[in-house]
PDB file of N, CA and C in Angstrom:
ATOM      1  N   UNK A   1      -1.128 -14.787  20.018  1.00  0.00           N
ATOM      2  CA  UNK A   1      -1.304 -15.548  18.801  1.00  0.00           C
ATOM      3  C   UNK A   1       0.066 -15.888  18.225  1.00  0.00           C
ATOM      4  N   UNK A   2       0.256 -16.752  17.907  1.00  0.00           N
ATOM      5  CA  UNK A   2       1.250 -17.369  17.222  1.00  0.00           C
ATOM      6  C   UNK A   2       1.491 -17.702  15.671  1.00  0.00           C
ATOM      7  N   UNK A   3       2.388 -16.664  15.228  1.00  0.00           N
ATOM      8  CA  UNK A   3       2.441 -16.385  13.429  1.00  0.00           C
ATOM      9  C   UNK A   3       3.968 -16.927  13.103  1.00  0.00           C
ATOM     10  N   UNK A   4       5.007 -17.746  13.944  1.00  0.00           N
ATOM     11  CA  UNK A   4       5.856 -17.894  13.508  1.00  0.00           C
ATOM     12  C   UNK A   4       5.526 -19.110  12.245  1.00  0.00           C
ATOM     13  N   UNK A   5       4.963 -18.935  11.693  1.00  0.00           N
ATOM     14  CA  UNK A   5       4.889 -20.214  10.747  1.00  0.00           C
ATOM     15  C   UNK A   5       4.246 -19.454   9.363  1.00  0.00           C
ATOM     16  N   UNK A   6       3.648 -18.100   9.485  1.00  0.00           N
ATOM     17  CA  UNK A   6       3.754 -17.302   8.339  1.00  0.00           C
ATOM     18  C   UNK A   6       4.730 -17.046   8.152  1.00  0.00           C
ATOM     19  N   UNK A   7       5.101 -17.111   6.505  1.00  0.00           N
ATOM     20  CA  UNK A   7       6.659 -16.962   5.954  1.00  0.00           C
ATOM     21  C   UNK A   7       6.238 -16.376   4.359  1.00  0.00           C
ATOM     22  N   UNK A   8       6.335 -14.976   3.933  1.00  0.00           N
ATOM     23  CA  UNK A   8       6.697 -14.910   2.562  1.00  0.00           C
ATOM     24  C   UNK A   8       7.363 -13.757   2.513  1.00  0.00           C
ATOM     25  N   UNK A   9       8.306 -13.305   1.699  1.00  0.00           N
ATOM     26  CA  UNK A   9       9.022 -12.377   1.326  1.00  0.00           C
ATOM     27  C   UNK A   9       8.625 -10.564   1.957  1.00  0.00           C
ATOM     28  N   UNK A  10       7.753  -9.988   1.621  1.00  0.00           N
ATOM     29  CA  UNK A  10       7.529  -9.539   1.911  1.00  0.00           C
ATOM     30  C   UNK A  10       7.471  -9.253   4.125  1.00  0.00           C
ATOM     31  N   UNK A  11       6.798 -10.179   4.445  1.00  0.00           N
ATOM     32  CA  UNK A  11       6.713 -10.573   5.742  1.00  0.00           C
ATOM     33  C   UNK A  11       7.989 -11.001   6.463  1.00  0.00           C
ATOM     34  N   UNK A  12       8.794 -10.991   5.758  1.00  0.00           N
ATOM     35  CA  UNK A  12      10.201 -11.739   6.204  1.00  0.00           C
ATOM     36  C   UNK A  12      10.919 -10.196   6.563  1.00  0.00           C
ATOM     37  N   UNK A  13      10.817  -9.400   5.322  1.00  0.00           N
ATOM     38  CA  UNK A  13      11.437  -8.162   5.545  1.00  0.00           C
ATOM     39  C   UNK A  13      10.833  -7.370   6.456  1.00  0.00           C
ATOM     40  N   UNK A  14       9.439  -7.112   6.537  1.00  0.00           N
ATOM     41  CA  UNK A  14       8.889  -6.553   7.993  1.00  0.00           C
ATOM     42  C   UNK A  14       9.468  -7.085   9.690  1.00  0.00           C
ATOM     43  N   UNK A  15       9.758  -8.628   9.576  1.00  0.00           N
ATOM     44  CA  UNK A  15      10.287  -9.017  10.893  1.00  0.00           C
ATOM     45  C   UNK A  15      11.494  -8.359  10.554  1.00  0.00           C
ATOM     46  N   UNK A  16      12.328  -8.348   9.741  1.00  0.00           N
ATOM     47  CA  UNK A  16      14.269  -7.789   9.934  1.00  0.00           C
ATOM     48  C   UNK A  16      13.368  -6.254  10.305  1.00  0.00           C
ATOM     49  N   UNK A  17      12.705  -5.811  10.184  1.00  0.00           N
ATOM     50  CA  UNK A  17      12.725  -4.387  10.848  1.00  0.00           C
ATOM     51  C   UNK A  17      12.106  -4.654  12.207  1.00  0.00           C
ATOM     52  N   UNK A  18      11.732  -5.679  12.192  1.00  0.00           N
ATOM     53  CA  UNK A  18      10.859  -5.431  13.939  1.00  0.00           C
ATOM     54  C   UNK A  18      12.248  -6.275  14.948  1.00  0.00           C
ATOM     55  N   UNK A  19      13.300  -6.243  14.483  1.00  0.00           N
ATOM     56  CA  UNK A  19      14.471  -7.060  15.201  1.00  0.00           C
ATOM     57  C   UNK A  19      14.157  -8.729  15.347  1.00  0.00           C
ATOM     58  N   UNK A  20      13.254  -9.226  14.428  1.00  0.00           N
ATOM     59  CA  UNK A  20      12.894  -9.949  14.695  1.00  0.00           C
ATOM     60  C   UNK A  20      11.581 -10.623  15.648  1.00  0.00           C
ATOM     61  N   UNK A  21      11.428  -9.424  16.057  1.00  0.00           N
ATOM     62  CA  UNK A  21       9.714  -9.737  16.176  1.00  0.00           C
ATOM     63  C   UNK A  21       8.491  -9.973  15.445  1.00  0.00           C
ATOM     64  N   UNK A  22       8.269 -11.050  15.312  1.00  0.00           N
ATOM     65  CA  UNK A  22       6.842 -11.848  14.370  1.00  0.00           C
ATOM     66  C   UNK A  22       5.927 -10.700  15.061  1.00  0.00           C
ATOM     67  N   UNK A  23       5.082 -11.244  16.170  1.00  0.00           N
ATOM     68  CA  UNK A  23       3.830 -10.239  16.173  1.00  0.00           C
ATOM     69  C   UNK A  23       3.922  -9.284  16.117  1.00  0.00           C
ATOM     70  N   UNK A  24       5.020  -8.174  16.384  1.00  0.00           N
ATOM     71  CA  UNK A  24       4.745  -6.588  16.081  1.00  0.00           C
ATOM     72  C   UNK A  24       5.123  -6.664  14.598  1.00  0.00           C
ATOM     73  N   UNK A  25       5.564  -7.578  13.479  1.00  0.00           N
ATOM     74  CA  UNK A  25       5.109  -7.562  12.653  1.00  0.00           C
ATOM     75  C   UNK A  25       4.265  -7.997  11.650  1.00  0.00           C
ATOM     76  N   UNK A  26       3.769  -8.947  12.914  1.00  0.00           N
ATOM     77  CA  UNK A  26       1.962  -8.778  12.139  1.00  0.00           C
ATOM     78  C   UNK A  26       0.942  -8.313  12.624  1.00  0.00           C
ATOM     79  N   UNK A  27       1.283  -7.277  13.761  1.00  0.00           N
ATOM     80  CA  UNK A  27      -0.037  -6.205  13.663  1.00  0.00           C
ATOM     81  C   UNK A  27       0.509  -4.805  12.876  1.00  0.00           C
ATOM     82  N   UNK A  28       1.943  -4.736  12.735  1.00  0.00           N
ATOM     83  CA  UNK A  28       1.745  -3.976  11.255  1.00  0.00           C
ATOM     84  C   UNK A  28       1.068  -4.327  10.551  1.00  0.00           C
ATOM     85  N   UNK A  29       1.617  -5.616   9.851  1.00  0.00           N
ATOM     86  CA  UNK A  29       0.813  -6.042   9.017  1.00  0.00           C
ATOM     87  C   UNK A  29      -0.689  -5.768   8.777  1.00  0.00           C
ATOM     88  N   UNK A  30      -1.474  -6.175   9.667  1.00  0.00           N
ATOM     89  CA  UNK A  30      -2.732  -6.225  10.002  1.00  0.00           C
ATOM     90  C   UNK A  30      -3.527  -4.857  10.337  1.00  0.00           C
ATOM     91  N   UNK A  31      -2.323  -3.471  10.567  1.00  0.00           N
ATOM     92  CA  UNK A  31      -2.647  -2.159  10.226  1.00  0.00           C
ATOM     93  C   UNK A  31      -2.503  -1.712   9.256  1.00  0.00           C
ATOM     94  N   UNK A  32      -1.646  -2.216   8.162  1.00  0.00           N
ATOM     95  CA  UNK A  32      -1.318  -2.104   7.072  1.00  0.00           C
ATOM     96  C   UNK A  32      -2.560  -2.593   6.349  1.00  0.00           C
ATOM     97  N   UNK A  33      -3.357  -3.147   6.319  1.00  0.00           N
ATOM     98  CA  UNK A  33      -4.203  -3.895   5.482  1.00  0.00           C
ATOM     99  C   UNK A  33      -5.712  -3.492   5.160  1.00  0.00           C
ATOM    100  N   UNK A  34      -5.988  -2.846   7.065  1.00  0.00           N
ATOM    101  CA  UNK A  34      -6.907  -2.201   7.212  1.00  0.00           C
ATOM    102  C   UNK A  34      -6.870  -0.823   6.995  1.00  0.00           C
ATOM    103  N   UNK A  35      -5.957  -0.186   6.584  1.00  0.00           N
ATOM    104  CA  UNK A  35      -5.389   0.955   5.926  1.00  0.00           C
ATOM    105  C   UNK A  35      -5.502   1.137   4.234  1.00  0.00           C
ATOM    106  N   UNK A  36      -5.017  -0.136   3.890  1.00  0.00           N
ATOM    107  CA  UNK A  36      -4.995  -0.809   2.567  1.00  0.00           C
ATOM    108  C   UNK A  36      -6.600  -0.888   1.886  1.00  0.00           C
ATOM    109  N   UNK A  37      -7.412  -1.312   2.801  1.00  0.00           N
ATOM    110  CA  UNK A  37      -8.957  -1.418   2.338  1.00  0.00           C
ATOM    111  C   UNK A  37      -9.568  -0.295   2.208  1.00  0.00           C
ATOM    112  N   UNK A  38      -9.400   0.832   3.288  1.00  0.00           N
ATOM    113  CA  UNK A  38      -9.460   1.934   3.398  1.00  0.00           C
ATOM    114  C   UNK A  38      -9.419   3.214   2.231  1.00  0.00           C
ATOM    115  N   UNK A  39      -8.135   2.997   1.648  1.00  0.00           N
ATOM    116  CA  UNK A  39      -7.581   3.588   0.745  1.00  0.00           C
ATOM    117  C   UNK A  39      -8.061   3.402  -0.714  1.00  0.00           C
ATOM    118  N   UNK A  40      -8.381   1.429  -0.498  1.00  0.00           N
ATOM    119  CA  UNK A  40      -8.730   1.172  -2.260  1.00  0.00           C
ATOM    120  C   UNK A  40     -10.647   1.962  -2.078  1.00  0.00           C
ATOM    121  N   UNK A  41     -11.134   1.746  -0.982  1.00  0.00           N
ATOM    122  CA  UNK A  41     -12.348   2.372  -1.346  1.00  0.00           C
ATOM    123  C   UNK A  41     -12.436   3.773  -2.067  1.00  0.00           C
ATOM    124  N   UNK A  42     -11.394   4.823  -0.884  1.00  0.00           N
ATOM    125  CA  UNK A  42     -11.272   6.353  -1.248  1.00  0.00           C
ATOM    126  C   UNK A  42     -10.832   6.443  -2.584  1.00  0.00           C
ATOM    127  N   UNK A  43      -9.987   5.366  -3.132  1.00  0.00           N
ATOM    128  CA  UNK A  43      -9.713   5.505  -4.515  1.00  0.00           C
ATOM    129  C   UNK A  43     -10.449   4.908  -5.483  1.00  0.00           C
ATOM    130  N   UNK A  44     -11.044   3.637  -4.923  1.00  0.00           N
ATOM    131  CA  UNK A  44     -12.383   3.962  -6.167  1.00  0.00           C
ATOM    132  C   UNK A  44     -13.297   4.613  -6.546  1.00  0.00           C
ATOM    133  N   UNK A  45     -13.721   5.807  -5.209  1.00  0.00           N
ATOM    134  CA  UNK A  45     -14.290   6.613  -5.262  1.00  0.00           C
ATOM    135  C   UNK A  45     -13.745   8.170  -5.737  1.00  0.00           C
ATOM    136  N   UNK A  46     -12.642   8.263  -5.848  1.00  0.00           N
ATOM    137  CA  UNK A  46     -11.867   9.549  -6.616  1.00  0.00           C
ATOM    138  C   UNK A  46     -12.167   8.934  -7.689  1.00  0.00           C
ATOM    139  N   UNK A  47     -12.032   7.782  -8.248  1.00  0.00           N
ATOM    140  CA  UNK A  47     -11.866   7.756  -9.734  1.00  0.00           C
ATOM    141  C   UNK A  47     -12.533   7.926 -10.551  1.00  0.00           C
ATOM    142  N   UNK A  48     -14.099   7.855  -9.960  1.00  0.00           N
ATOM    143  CA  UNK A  48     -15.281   7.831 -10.074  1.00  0.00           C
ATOM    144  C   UNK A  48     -15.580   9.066 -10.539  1.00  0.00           C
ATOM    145  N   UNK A  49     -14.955   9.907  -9.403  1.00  0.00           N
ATOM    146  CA  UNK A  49     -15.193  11.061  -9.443  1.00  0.00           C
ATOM    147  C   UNK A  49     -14.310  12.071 -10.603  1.00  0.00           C
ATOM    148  N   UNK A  50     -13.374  11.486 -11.264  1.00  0.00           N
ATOM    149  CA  UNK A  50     -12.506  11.684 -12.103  1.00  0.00           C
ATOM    150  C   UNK A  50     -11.750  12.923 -11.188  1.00  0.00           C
ATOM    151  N   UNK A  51     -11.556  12.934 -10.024  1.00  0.00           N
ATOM    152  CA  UNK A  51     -10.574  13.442  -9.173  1.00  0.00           C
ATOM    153  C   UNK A  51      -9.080  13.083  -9.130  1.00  0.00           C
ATOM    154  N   UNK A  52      -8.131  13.842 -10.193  1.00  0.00           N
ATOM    155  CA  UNK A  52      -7.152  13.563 -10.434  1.00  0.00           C
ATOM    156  C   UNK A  52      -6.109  13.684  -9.392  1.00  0.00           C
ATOM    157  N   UNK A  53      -6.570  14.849  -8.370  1.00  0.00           N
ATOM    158  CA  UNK A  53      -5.388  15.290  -7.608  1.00  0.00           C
ATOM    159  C   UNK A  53      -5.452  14.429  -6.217  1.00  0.00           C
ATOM    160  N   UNK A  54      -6.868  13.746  -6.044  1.00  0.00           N
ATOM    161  CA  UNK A  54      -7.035  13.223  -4.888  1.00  0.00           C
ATOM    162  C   UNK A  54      -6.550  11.697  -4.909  1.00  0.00           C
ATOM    163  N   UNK A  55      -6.743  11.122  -6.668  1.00  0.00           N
ATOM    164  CA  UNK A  55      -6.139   9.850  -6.757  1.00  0.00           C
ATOM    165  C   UNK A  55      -5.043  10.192  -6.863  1.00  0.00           C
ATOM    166  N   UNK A  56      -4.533  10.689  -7.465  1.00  0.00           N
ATOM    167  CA  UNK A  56      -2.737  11.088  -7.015  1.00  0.00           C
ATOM    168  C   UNK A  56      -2.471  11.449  -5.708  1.00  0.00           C
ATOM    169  N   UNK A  57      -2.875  11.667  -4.854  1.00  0.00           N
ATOM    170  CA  UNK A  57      -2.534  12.136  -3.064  1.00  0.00           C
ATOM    171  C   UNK A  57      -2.849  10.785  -2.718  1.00  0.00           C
ATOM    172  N   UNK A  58      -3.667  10.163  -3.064  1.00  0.00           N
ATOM    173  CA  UNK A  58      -3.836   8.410  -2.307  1.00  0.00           C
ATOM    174  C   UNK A  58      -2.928   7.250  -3.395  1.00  0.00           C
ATOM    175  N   UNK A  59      -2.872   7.487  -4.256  1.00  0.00           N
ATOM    176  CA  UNK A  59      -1.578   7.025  -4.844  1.00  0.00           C
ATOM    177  C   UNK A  59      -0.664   7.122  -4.418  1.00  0.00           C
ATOM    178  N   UNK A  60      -0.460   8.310  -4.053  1.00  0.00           N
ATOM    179  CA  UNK A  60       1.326   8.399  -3.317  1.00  0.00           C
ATOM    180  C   UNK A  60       1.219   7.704  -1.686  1.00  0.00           C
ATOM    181  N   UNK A  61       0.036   8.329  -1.052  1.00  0.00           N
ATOM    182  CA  UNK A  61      -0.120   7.382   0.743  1.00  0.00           C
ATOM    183  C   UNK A  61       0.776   5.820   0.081  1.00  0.00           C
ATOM    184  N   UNK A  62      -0.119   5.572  -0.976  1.00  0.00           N
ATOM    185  CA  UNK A  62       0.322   3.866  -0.661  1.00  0.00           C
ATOM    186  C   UNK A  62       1.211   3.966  -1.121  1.00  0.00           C
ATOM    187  N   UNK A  63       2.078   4.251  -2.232  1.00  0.00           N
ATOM    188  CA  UNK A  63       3.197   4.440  -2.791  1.00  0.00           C
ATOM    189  C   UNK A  63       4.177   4.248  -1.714  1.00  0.00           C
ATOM    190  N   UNK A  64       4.109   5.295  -0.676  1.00  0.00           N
ATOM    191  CA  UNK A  64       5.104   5.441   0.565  1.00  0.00           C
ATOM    192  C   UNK A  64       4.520   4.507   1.539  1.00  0.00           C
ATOM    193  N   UNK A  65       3.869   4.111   0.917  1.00  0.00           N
ATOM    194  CA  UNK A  65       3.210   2.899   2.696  1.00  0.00           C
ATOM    195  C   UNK A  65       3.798   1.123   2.046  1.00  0.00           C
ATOM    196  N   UNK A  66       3.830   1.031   0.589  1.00  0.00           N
ATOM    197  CA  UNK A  66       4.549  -0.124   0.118  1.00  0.00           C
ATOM    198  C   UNK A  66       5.858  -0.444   0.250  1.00  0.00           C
ATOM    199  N   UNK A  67       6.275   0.945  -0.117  1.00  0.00           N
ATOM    200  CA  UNK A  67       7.890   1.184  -0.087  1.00  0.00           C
ATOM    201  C   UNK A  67       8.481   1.166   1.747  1.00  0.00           C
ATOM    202  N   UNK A  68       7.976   1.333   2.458  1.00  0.00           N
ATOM    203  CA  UNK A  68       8.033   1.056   3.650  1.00  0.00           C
ATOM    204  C   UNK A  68       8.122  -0.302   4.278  1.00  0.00           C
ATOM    205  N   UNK A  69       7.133  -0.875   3.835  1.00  0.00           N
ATOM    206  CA  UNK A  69       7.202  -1.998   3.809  1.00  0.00           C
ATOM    207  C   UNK A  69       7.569  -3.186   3.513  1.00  0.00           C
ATOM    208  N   UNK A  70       8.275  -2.680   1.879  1.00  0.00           N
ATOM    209  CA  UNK A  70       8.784  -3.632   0.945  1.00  0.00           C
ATOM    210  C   UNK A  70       7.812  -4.468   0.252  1.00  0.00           C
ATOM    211  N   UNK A  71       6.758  -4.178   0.077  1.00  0.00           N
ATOM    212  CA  UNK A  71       6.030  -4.689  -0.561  1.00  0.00           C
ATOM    213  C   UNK A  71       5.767  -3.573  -2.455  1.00  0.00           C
ATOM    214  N   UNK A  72       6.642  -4.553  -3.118  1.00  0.00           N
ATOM    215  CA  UNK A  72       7.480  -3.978  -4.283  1.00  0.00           C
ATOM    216  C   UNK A  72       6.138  -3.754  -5.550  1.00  0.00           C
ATOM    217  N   UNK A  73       4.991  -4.979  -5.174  1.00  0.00           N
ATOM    218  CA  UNK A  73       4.451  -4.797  -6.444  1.00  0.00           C
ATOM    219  C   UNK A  73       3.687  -3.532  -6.028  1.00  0.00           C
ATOM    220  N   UNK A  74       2.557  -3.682  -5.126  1.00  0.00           N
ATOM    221  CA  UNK A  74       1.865  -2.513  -4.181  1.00  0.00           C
ATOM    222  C   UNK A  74       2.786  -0.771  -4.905  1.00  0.00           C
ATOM    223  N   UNK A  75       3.947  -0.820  -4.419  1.00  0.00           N
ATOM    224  CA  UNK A  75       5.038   0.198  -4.683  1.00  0.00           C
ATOM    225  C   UNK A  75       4.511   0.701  -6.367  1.00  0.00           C
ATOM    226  N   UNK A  76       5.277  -0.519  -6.541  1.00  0.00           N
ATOM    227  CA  UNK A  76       5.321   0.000  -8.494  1.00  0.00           C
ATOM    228  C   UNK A  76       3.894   0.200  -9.385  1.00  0.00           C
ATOM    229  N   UNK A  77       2.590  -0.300  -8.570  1.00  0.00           N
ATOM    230  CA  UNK A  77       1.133  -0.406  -8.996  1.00  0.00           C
ATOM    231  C   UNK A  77       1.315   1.293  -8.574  1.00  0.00           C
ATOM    232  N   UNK A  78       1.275   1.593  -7.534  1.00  0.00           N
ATOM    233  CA  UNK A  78       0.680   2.609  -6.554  1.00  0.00           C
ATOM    234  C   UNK A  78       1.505   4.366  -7.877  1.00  0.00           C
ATOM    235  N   UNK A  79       3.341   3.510  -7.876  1.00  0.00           N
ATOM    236  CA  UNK A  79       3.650   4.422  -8.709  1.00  0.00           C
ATOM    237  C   UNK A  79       3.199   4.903 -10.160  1.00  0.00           C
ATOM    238  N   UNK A  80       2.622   4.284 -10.615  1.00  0.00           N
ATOM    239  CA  UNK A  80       1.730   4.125 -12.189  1.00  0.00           C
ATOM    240  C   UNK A  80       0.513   4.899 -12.309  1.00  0.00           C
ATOM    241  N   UNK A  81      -0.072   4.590 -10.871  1.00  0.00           N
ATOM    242  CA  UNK A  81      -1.647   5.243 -10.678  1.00  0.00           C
ATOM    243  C   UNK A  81      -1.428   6.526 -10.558  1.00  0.00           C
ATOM    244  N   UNK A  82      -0.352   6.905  -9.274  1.00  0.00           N
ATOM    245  CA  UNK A  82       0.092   8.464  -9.454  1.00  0.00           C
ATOM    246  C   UNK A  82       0.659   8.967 -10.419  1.00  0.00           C
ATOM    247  N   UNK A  83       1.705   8.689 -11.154  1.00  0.00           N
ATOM    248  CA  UNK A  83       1.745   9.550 -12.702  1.00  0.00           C
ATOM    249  C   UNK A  83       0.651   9.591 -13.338  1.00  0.00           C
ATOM    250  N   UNK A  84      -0.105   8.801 -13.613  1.00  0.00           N
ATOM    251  CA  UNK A  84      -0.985   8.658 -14.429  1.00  0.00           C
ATOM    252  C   UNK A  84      -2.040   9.776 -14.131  1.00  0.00           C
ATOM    253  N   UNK A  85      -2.433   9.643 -13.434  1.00  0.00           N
ATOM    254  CA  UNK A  85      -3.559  11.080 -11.955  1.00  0.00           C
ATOM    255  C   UNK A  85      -2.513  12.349 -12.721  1.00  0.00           C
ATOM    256  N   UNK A  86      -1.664  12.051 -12.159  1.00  0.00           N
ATOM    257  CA  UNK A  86      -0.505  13.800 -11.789  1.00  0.00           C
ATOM    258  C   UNK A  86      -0.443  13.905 -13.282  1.00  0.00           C
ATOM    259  N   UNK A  87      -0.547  13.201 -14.314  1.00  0.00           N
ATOM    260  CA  UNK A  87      -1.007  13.840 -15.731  1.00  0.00           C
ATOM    261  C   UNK A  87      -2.318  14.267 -16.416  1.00  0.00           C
ATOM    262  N   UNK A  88      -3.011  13.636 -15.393  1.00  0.00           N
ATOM    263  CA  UNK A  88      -4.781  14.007 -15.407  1.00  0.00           C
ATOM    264  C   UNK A  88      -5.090  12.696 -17.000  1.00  0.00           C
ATOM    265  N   UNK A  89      -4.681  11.535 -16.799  1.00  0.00           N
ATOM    266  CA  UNK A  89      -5.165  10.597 -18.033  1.00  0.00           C
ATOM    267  C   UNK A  89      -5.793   9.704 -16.765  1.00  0.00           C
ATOM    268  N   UNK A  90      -6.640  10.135 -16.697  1.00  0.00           N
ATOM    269  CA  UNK A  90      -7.479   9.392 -15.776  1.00  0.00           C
ATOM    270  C   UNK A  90      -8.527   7.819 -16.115  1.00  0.00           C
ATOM    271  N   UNK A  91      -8.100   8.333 -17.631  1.00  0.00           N
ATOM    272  CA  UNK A  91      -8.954   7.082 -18.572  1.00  0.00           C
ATOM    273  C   UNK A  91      -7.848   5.656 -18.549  1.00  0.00           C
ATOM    274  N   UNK A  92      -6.589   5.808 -18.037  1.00  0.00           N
ATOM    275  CA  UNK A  92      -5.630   5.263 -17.956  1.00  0.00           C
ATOM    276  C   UNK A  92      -6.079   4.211 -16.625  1.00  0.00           C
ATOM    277  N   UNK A  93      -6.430   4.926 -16.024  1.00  0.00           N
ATOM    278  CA  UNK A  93      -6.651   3.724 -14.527  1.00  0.00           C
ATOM    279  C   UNK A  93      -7.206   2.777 -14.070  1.00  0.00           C
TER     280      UNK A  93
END
Protein backbone atom coordinates (compact mmCIF):
# COMPACT_ATOMS: atom_id res chain seq x y z
CA UNK A 1 0.00 0.00 0.00
CA UNK A 2 1.14 3.24 -0.74
CA UNK A 3 0.92 6.19 2.09
CA UNK A 4 3.56 8.46 0.73
CA UNK A 5 1.00 11.13 0.23
CA UNK A 6 -0.20 11.05 3.99
CA UNK A 7 1.49 14.07 5.51
CA UNK A 8 0.70 15.68 9.04
CA UNK A 9 2.91 16.55 11.82
CA UNK A 10 2.58 14.09 13.93
CA UNK A 11 3.12 11.31 11.04
CA UNK A 12 6.07 13.17 9.77
CA UNK A 13 7.82 12.60 13.14
CA UNK A 14 6.98 8.81 13.24
CA UNK A 15 8.73 8.44 9.60
CA UNK A 16 12.16 10.50 11.10
CA UNK A 17 12.06 7.51 13.52
CA UNK A 18 11.38 4.79 11.02
CA UNK A 19 14.64 6.32 8.93
CA UNK A 20 12.29 7.27 6.76
CA UNK A 21 10.15 4.55 6.20
CA UNK A 22 6.35 5.50 5.39
CA UNK A 23 4.84 1.97 5.84
CA UNK A 24 6.56 0.80 8.97
CA UNK A 25 5.26 3.99 9.96
CA UNK A 26 1.97 3.43 9.23
CA UNK A 27 1.50 0.15 10.63
CA UNK A 28 2.68 1.78 13.78
CA UNK A 29 0.43 3.96 13.22
CA UNK A 30 -2.34 1.61 12.58
CA UNK A 31 -1.12 -0.39 15.91
CA UNK A 32 -1.20 2.58 17.61
CA UNK A 33 -4.83 3.22 16.97
CA UNK A 34 -6.08 -0.14 17.52
CA UNK A 35 -4.43 0.09 20.86
CA UNK A 36 -5.89 3.61 21.14
CA UNK A 37 -9.62 2.17 20.78
CA UNK A 38 -8.77 -0.41 23.07
CA UNK A 39 -7.74 1.71 25.86
CA UNK A 40 -10.58 4.53 25.41
CA UNK A 41 -13.09 1.56 25.99
CA UNK A 42 -11.06 0.17 29.30
CA UNK A 43 -11.22 3.75 30.29
CA UNK A 44 -14.63 4.42 29.89
CA UNK A 45 -15.25 1.61 31.68
CA UNK A 46 -12.90 2.43 34.86
CA UNK A 47 -14.61 5.59 34.99
CA UNK A 48 -17.73 4.18 35.27
CA UNK A 49 -16.56 2.27 37.67
CA UNK A 50 -15.10 5.25 39.58
CA UNK A 51 -11.77 3.17 39.50
CA UNK A 52 -9.24 5.69 40.23
CA UNK A 53 -6.10 3.62 40.18
CA UNK A 54 -7.00 1.75 37.01
CA UNK A 55 -7.84 5.13 35.13
CA UNK A 56 -4.63 6.38 36.27
CA UNK A 57 -2.60 3.04 35.07
CA UNK A 58 -4.42 3.56 31.52
CA UNK A 59 -3.81 7.18 31.67
CA UNK A 60 -0.29 6.79 31.99
CA UNK A 61 -0.20 3.53 29.00
CA UNK A 62 -1.29 6.41 26.75
CA UNK A 63 0.54 9.11 28.33
CA UNK A 64 3.81 7.05 27.38
CA UNK A 65 2.34 5.72 24.12
CA UNK A 66 1.70 9.68 22.91
CA UNK A 67 4.89 10.82 24.09
CA UNK A 68 6.48 8.15 22.00
CA UNK A 69 5.01 9.04 19.33
CA UNK A 70 4.83 12.70 19.44
CA UNK A 71 1.54 12.99 19.37
CA UNK A 72 1.51 16.15 21.93
CA UNK A 73 -2.23 16.70 22.41
CA UNK A 74 -3.00 12.72 23.18
CA UNK A 75 0.29 13.36 25.71
CA UNK A 76 -1.04 16.44 27.56
CA UNK A 77 -5.02 15.00 27.52
CA UNK A 78 -3.66 11.57 28.80
CA UNK A 79 -1.44 13.76 31.44
CA UNK A 80 -4.59 15.59 33.05
CA UNK A 81 -6.66 12.33 33.24
CA UNK A 82 -3.81 10.76 35.31
CA UNK A 83 -3.37 13.48 37.93
CA UNK A 84 -6.69 13.88 38.11
CA UNK A 85 -7.33 9.69 38.89
CA UNK A 86 -3.87 9.77 41.08
CA UNK A 87 -5.88 12.46 43.20
CA UNK A 88 -9.02 10.34 43.21
CA UNK A 89 -11.30 13.70 41.71
CA UNK A 90 -12.75 11.46 39.52
CA UNK A 91 -15.76 13.91 39.06
CA UNK A 92 -13.07 15.87 37.15
CA UNK A 93 -13.00 13.53 34.04
Amino acid sequence: MNHSNARFAEFDYLICQHGGDVDAAFDELESFIQGLQDDMVALDRQTKRQDAMAVASIAYRLKSSAKLRGIDLLHQSAIQIEQSARRNRMGQL
